[in-house]
PDB file of N, CA and C in Angstrom:
ATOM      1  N   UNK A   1      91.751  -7.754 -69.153  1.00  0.00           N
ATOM      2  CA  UNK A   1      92.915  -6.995 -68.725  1.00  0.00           C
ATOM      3  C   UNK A   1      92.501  -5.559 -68.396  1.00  0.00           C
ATOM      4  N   UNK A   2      93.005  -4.937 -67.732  1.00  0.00           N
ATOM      5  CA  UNK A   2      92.536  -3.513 -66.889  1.00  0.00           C
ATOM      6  C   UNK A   2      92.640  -2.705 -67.891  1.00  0.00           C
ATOM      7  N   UNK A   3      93.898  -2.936 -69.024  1.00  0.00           N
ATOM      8  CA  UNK A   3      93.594  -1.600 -69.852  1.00  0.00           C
ATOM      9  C   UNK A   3      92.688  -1.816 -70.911  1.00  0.00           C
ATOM     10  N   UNK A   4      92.053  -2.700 -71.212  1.00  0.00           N
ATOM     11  CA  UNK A   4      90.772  -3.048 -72.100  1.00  0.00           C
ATOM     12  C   UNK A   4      89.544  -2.552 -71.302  1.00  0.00           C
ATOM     13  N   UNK A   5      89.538  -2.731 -70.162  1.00  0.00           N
ATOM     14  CA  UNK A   5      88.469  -3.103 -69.221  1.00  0.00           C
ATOM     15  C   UNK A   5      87.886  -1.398 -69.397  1.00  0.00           C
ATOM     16  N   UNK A   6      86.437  -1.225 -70.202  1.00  0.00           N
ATOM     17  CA  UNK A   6      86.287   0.192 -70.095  1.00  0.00           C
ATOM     18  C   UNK A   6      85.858   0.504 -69.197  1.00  0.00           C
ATOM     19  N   UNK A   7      86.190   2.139 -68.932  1.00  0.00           N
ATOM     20  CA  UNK A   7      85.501   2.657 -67.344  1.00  0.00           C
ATOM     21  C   UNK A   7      84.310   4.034 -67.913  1.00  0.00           C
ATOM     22  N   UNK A   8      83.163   3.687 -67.426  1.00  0.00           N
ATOM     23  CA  UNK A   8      81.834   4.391 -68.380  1.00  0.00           C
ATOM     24  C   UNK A   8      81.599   5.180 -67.537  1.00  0.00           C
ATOM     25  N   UNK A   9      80.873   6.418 -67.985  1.00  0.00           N
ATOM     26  CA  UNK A   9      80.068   7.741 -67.207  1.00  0.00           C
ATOM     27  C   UNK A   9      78.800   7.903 -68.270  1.00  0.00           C
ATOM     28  N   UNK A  10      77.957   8.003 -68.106  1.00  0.00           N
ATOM     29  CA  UNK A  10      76.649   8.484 -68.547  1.00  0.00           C
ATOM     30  C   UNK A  10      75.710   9.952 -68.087  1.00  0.00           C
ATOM     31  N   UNK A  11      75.541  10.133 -68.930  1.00  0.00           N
ATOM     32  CA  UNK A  11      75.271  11.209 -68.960  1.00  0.00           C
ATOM     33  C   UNK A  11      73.665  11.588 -70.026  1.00  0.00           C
ATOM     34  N   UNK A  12      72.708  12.270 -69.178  1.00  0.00           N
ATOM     35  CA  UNK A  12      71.647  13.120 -69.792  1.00  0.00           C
ATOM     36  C   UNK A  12      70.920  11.992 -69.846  1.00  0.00           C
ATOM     37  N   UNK A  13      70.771  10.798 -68.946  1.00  0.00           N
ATOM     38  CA  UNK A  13      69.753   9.600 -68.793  1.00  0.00           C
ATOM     39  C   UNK A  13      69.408  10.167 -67.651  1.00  0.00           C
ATOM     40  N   UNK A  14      67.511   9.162 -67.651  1.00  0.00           N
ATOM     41  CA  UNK A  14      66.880   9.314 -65.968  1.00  0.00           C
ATOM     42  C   UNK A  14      67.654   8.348 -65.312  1.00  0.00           C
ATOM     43  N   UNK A  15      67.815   8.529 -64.080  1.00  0.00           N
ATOM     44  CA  UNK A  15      68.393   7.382 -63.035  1.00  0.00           C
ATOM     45  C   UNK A  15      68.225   5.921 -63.335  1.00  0.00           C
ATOM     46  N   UNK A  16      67.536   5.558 -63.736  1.00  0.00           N
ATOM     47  CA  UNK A  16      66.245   4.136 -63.655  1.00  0.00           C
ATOM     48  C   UNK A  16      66.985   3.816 -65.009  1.00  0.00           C
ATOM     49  N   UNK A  17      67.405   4.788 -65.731  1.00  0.00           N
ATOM     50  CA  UNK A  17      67.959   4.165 -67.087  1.00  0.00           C
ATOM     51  C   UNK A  17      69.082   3.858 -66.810  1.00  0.00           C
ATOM     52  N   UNK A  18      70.220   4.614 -66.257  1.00  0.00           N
ATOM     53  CA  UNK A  18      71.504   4.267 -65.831  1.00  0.00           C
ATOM     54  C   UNK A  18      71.534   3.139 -65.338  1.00  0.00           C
ATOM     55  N   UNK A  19      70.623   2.717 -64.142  1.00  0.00           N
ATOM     56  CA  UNK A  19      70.758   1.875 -63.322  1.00  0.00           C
ATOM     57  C   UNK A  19      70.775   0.421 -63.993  1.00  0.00           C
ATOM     58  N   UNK A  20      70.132   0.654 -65.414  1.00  0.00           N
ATOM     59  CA  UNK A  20      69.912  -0.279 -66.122  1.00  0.00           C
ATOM     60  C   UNK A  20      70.807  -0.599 -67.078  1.00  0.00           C
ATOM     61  N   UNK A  21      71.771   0.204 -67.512  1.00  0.00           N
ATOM     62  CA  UNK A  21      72.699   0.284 -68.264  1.00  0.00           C
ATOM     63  C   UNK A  21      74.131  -0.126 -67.565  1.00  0.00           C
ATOM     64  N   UNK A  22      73.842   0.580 -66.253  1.00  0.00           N
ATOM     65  CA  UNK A  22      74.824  -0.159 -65.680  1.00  0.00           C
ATOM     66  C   UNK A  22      75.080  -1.440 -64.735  1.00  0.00           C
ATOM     67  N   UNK A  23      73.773  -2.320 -65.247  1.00  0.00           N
ATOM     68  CA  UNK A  23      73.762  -3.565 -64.823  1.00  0.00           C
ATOM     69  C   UNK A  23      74.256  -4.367 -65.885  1.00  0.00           C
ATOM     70  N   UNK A  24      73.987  -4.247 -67.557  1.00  0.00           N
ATOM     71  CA  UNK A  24      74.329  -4.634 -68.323  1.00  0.00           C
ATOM     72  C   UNK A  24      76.083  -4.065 -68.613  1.00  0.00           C
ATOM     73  N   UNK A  25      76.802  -3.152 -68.236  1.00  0.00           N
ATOM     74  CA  UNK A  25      77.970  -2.749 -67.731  1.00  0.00           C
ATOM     75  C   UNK A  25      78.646  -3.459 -67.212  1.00  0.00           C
ATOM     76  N   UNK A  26      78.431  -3.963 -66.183  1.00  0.00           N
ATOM     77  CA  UNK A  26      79.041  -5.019 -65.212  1.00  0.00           C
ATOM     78  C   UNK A  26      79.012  -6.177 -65.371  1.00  0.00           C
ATOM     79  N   UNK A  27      77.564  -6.926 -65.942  1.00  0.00           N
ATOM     80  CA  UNK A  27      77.565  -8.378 -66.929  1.00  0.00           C
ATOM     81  C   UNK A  27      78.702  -8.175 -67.631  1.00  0.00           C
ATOM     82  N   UNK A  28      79.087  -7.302 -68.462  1.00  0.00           N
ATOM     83  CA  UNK A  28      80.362  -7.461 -70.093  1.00  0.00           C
ATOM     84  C   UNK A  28      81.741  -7.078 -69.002  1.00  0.00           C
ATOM     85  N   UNK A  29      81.415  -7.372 -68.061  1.00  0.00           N
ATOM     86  CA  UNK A  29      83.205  -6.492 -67.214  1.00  0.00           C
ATOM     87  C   UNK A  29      83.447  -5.012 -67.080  1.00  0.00           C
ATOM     88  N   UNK A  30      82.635  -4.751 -67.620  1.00  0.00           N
ATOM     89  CA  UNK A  30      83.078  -2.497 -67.808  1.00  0.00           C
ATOM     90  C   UNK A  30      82.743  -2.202 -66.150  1.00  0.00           C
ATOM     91  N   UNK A  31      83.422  -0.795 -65.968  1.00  0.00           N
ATOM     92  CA  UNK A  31      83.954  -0.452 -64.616  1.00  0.00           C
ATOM     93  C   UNK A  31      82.643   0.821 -64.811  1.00  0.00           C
ATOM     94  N   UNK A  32      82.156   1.404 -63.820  1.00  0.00           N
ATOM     95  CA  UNK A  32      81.602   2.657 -63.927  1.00  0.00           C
ATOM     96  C   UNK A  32      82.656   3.436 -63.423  1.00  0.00           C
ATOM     97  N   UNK A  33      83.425   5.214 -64.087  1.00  0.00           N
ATOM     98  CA  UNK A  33      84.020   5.267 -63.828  1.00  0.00           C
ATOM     99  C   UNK A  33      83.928   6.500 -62.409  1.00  0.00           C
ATOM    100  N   UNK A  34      84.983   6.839 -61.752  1.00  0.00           N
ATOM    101  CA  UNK A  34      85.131   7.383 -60.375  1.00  0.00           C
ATOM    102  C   UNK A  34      85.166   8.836 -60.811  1.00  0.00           C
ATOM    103  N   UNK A  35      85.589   9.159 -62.251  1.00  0.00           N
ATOM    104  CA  UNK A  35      85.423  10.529 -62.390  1.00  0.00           C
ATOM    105  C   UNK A  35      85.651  10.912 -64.048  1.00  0.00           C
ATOM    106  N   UNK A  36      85.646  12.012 -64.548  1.00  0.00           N
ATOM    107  CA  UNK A  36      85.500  11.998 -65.616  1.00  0.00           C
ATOM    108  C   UNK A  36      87.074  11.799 -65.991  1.00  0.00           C
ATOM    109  N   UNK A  37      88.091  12.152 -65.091  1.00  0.00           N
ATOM    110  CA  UNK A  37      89.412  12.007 -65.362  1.00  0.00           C
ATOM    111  C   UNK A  37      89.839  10.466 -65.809  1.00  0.00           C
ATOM    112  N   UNK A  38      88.969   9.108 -64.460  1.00  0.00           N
ATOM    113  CA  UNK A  38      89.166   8.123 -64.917  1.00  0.00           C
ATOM    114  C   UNK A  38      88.211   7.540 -65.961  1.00  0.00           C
ATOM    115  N   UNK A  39      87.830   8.316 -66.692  1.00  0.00           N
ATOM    116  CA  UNK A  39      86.759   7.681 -67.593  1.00  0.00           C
ATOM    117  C   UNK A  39      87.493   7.201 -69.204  1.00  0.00           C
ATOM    118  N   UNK A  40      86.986   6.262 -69.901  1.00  0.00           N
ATOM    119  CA  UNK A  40      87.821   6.035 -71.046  1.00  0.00           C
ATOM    120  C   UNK A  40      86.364   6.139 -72.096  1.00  0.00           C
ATOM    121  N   UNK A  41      85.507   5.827 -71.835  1.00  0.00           N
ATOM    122  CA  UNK A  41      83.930   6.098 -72.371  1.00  0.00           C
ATOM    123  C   UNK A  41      82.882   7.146 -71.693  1.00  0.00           C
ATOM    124  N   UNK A  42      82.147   7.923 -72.347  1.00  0.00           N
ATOM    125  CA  UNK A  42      81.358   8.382 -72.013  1.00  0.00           C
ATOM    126  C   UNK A  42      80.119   7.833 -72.944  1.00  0.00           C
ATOM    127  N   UNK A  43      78.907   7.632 -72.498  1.00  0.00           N
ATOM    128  CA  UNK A  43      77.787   7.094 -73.502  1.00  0.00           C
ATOM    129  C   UNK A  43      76.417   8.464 -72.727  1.00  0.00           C
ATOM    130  N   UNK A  44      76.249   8.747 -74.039  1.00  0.00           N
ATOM    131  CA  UNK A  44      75.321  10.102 -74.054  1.00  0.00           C
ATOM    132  C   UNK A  44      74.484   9.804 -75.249  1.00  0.00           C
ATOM    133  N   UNK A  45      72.925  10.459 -75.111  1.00  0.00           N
ATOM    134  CA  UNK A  45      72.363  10.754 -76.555  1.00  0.00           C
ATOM    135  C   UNK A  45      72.122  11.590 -77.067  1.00  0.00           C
ATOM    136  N   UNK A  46      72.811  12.715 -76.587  1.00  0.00           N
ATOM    137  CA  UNK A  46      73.554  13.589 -76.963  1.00  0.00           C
ATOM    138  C   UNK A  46      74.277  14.852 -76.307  1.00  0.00           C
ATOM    139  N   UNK A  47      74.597  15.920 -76.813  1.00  0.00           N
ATOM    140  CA  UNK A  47      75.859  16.996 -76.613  1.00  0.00           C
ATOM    141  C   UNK A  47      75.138  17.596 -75.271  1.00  0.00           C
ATOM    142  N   UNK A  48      75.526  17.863 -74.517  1.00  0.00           N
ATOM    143  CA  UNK A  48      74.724  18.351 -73.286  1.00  0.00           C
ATOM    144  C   UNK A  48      76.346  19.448 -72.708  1.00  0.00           C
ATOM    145  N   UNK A  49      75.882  20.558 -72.474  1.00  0.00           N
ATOM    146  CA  UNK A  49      76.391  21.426 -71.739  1.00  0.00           C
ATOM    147  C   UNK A  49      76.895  21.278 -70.204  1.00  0.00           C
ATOM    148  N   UNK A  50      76.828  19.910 -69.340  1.00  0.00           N
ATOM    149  CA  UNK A  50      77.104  19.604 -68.737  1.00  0.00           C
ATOM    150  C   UNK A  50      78.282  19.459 -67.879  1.00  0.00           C
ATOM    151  N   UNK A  51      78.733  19.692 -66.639  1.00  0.00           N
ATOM    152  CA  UNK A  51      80.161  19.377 -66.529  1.00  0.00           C
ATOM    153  C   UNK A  51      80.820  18.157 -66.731  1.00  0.00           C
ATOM    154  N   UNK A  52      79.902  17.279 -66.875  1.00  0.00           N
ATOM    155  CA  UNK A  52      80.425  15.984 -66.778  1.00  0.00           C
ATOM    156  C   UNK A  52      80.791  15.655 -68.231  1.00  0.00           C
ATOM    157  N   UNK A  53      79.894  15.932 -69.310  1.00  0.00           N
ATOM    158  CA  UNK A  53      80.480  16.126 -70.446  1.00  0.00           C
ATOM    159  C   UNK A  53      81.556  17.182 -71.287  1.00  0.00           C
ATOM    160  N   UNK A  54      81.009  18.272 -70.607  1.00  0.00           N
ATOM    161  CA  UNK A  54      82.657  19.451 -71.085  1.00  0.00           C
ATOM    162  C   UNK A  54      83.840  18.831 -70.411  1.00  0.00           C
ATOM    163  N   UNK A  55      83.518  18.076 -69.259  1.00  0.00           N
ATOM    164  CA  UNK A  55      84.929  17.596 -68.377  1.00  0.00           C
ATOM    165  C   UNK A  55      85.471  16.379 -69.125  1.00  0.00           C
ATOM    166  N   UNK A  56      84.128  15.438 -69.846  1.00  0.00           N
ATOM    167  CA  UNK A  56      84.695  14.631 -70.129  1.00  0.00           C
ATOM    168  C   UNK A  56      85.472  14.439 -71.772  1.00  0.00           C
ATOM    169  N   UNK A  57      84.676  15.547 -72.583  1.00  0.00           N
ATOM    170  CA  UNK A  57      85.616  15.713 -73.397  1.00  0.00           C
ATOM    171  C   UNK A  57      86.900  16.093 -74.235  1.00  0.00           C
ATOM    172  N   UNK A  58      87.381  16.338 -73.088  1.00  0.00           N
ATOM    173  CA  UNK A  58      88.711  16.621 -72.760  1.00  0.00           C
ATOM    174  C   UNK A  58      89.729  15.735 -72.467  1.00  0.00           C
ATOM    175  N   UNK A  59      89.264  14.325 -72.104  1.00  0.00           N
ATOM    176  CA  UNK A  59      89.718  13.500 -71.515  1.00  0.00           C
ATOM    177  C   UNK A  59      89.386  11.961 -72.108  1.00  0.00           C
ATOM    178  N   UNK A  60      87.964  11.929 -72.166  1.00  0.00           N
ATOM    179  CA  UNK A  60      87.847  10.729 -72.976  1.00  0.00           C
ATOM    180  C   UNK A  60      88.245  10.140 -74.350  1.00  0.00           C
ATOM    181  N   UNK A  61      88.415   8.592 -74.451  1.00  0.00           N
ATOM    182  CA  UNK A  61      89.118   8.220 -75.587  1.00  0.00           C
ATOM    183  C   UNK A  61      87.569   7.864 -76.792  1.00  0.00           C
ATOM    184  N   UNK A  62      86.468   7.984 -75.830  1.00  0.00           N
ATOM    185  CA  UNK A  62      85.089   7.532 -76.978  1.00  0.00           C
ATOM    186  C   UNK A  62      84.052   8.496 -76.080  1.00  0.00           C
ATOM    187  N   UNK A  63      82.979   9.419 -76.788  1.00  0.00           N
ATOM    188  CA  UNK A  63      81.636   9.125 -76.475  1.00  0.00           C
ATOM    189  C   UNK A  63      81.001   8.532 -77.576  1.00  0.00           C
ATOM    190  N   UNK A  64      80.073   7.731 -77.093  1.00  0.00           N
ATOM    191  CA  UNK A  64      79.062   6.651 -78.074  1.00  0.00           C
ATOM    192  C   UNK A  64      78.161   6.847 -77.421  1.00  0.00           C
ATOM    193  N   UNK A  65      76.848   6.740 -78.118  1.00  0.00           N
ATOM    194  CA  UNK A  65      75.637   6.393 -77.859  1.00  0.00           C
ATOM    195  C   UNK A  65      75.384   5.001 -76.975  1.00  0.00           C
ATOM    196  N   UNK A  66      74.106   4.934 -76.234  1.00  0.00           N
ATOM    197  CA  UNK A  66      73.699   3.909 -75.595  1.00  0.00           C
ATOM    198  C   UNK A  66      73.590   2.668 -76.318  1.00  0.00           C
ATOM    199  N   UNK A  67      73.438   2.510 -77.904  1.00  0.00           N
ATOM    200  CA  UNK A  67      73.186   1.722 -78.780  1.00  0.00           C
ATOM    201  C   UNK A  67      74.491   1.099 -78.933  1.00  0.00           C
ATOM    202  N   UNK A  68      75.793   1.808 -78.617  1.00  0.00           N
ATOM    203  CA  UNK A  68      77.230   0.486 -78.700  1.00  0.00           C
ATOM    204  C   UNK A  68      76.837  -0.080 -77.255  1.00  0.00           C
ATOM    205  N   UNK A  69      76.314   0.438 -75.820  1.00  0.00           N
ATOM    206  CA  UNK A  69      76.253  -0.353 -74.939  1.00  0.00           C
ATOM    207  C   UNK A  69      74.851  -1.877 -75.023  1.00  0.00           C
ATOM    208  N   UNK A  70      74.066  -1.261 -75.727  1.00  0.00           N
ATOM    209  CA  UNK A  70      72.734  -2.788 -76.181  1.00  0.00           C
ATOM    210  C   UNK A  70      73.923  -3.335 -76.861  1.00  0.00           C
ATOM    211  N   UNK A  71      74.574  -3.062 -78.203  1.00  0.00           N
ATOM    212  CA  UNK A  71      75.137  -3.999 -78.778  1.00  0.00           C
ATOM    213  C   UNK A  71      76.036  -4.573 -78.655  1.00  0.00           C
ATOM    214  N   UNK A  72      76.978  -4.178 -77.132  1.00  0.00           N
ATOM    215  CA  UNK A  72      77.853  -4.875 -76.745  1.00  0.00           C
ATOM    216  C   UNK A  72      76.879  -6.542 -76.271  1.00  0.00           C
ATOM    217  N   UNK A  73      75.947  -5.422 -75.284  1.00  0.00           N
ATOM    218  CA  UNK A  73      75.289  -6.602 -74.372  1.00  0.00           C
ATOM    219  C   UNK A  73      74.694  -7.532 -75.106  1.00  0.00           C
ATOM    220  N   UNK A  74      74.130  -7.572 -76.679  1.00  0.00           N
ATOM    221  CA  UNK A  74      73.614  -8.507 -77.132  1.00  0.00           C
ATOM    222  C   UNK A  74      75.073  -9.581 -78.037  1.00  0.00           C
ATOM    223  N   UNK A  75      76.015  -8.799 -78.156  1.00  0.00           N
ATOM    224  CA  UNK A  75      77.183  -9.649 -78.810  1.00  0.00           C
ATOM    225  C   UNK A  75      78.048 -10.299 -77.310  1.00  0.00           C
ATOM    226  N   UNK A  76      77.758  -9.691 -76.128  1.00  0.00           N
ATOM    227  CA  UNK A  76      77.929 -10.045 -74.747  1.00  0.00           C
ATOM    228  C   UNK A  76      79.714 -10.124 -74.685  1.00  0.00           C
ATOM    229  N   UNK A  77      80.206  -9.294 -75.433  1.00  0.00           N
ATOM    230  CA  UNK A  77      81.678  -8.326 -75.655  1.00  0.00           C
ATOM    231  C   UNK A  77      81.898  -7.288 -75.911  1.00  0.00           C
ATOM    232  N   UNK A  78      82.771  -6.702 -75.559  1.00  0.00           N
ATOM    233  CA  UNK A  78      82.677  -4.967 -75.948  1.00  0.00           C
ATOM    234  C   UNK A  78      83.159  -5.328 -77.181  1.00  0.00           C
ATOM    235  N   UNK A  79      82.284  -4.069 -77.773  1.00  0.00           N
ATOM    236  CA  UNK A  79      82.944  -3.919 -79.842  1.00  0.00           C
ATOM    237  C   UNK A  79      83.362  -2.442 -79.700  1.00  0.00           C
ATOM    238  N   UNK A  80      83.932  -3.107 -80.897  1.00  0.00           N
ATOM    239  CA  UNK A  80      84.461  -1.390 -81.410  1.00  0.00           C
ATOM    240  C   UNK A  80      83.425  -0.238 -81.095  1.00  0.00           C
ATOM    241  N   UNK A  81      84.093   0.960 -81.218  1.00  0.00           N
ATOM    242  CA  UNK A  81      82.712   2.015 -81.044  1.00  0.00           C
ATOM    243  C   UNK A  81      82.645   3.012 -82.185  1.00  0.00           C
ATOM    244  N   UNK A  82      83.458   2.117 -83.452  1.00  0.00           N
ATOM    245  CA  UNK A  82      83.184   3.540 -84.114  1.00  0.00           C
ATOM    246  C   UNK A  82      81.919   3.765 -84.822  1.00  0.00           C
ATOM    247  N   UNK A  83      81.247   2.836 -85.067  1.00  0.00           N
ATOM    248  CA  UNK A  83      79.374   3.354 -85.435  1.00  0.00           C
ATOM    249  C   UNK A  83      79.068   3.612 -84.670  1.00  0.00           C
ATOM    250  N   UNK A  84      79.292   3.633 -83.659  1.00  0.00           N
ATOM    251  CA  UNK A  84      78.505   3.894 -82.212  1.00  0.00           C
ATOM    252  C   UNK A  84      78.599   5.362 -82.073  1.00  0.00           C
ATOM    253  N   UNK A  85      79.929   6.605 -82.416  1.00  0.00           N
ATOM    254  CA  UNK A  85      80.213   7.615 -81.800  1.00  0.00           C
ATOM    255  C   UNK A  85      78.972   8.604 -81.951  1.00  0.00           C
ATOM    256  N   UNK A  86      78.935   8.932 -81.168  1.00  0.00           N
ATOM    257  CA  UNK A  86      77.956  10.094 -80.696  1.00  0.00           C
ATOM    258  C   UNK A  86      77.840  11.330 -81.739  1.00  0.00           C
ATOM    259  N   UNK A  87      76.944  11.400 -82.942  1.00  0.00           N
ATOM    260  CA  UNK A  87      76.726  12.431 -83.517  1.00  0.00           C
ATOM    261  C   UNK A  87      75.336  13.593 -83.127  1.00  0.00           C
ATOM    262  N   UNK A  88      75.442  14.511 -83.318  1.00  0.00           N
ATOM    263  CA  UNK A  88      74.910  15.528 -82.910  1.00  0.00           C
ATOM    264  C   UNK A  88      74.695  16.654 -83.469  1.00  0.00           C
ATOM    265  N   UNK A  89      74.484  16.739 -84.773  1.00  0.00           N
ATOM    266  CA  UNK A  89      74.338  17.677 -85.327  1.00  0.00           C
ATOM    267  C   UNK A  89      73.822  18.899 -85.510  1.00  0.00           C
ATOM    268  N   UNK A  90      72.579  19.285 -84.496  1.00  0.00           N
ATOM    269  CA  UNK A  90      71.591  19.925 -84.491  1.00  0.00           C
ATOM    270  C   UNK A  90      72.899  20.758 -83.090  1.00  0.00           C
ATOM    271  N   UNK A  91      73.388  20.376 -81.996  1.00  0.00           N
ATOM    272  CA  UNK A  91      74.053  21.070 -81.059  1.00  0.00           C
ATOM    273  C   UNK A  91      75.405  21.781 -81.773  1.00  0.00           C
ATOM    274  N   UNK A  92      76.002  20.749 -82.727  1.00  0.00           N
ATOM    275  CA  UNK A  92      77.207  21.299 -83.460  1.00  0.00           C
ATOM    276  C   UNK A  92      77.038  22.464 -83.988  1.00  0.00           C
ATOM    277  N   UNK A  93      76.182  22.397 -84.822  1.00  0.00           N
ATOM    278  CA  UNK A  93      75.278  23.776 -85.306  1.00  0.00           C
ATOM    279  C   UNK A  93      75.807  25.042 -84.458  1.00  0.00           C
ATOM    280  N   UNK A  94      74.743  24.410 -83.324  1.00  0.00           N
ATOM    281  CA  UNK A  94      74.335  25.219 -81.889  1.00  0.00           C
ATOM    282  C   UNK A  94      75.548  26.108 -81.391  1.00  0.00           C
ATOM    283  N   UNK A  95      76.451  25.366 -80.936  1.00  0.00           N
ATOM    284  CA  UNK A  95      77.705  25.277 -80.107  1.00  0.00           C
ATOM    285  C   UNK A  95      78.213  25.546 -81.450  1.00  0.00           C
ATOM    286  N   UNK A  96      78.844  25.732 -82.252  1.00  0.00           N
ATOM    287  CA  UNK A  96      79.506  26.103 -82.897  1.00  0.00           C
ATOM    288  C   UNK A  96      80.927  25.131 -82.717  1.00  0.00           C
ATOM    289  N   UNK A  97      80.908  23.699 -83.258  1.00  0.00           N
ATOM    290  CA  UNK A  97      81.897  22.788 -82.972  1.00  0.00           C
ATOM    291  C   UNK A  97      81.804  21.595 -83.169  1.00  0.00           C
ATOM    292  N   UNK A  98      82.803  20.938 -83.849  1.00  0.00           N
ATOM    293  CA  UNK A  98      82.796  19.157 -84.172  1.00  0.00           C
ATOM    294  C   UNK A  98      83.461  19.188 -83.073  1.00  0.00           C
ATOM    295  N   UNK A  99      82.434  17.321 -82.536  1.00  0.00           N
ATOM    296  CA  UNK A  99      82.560  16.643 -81.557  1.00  0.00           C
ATOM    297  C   UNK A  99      83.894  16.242 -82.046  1.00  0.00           C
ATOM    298  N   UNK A 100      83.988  15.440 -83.235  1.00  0.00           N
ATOM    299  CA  UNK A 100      85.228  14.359 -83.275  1.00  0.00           C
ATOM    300  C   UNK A 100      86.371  15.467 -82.940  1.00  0.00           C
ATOM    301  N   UNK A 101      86.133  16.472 -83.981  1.00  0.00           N
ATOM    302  CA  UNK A 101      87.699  17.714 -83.708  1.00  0.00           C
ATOM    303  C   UNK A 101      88.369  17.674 -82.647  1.00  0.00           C
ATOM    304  N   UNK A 102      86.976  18.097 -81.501  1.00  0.00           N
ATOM    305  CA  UNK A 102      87.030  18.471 -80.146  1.00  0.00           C
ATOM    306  C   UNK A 102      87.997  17.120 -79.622  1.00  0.00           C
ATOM    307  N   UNK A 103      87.256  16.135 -79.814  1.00  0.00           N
ATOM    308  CA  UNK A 103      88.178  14.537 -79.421  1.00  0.00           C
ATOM    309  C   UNK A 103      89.479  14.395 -79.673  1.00  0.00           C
ATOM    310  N   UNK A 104      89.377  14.546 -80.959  1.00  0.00           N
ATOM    311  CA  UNK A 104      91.088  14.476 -81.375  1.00  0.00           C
ATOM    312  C   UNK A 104      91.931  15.451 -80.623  1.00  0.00           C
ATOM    313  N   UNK A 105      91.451  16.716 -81.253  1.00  0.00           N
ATOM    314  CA  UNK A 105      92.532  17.585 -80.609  1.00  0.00           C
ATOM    315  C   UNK A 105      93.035  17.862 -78.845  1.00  0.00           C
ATOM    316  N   UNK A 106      91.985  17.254 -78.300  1.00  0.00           N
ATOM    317  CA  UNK A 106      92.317  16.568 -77.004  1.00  0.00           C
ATOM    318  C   UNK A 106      93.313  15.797 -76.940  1.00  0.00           C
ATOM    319  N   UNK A 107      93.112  14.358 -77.600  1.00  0.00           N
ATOM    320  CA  UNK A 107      94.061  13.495 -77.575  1.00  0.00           C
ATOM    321  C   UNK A 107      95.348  13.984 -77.875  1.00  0.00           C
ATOM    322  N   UNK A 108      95.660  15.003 -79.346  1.00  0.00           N
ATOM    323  CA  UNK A 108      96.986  15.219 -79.037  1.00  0.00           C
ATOM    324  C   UNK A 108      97.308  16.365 -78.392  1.00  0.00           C
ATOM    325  N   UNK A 109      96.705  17.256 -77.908  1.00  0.00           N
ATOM    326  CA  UNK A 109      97.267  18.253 -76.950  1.00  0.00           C
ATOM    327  C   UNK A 109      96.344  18.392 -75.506  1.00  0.00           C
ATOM    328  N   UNK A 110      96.521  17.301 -74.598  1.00  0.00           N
ATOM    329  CA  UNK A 110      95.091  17.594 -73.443  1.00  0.00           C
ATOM    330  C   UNK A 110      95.400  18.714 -72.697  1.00  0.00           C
ATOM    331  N   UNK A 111      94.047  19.226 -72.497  1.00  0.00           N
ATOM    332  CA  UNK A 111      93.672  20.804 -72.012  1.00  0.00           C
ATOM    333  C   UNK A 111      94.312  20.619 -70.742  1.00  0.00           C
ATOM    334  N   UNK A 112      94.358  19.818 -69.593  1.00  0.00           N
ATOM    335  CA  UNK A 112      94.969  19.893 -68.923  1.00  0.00           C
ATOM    336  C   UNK A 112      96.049  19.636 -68.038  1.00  0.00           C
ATOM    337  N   UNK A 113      97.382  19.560 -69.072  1.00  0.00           N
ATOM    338  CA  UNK A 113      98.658  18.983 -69.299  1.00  0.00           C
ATOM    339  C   UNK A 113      99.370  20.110 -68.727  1.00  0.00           C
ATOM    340  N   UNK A 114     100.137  19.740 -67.651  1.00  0.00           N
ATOM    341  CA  UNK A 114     101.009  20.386 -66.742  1.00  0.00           C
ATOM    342  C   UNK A 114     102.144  20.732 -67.975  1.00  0.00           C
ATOM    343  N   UNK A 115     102.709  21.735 -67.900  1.00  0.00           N
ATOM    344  CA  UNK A 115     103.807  21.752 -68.489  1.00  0.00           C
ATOM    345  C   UNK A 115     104.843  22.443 -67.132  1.00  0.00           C
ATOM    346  N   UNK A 116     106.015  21.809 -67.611  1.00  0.00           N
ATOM    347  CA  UNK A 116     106.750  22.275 -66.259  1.00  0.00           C
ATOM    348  C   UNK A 116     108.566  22.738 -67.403  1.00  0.00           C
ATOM    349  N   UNK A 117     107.955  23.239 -68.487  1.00  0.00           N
ATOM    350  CA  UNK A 117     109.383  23.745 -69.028  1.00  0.00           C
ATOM    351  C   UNK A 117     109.612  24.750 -68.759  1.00  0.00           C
ATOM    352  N   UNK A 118     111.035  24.915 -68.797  1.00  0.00           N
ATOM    353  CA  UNK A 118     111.293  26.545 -68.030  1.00  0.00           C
ATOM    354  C   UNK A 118     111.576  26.642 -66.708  1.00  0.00           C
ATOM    355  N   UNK A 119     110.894  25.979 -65.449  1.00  0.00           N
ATOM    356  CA  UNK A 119     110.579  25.814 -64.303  1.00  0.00           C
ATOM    357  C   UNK A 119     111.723  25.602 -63.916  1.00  0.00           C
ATOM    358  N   UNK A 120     112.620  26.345 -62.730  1.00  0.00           N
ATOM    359  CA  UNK A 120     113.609  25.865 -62.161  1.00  0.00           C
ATOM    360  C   UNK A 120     113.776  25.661 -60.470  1.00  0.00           C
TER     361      UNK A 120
END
């Protein structure tokens, strides 16, 4: 079903790795996604300063490591991702910031939510 069906972005791999990840992507049904807006996964090995990752954490419902995408492909179904989520400790440090925080507090207030109260 489309809203199961995850839509992936990768990030801070060489090409040749993606290409490979996202062959095993498409074996399990997952979508690569069109932008970080339509993305519901991001899979990173780790925190990267990137736009594709500052964009996408704002928006995404998981980043996980490449290791939930092998272990989908060897259970040959998507699983859960919560061992999978992307820790990073050495950047948290860095950056001054929890990943999960950052996640959540996305989810309930996203950074870029029109508000149109007041507006007449």
């Amino acid at each position: 079903t489309p809203e199961l069906t995850p839509f992936v972005l990768f990030t801070g791999f060489e090409p040749v790795q993606v290409q490979q990840y996202i062959k095993k992507l498409y074996i399990l049904g997952g979508e690569v996604a069109e932008s970080a807006q339509k993305c519901t996964h991001l899979i990173a090995s780790k925190v990267t300063r990137t736009v594709k990752f500052l964009t996408a954490v704002s928006v995404v419902k998981h980043i996980v490591t490449p290791e939930w995408l092998e272990e989908c492909f060897r259970c040959q179904k998507f699983i859960d991702e919560q061992n999978y989520l992307l820790r990073d400790a050495e950047a948290e440090v860095l950056f001054s910031f929890s990943l999960e925080e950052s996640l959540r507090r996305a989810h309930v207030s996203p950074l870029f939510k029109v508000q149109l109260e007041g507006k007449s």
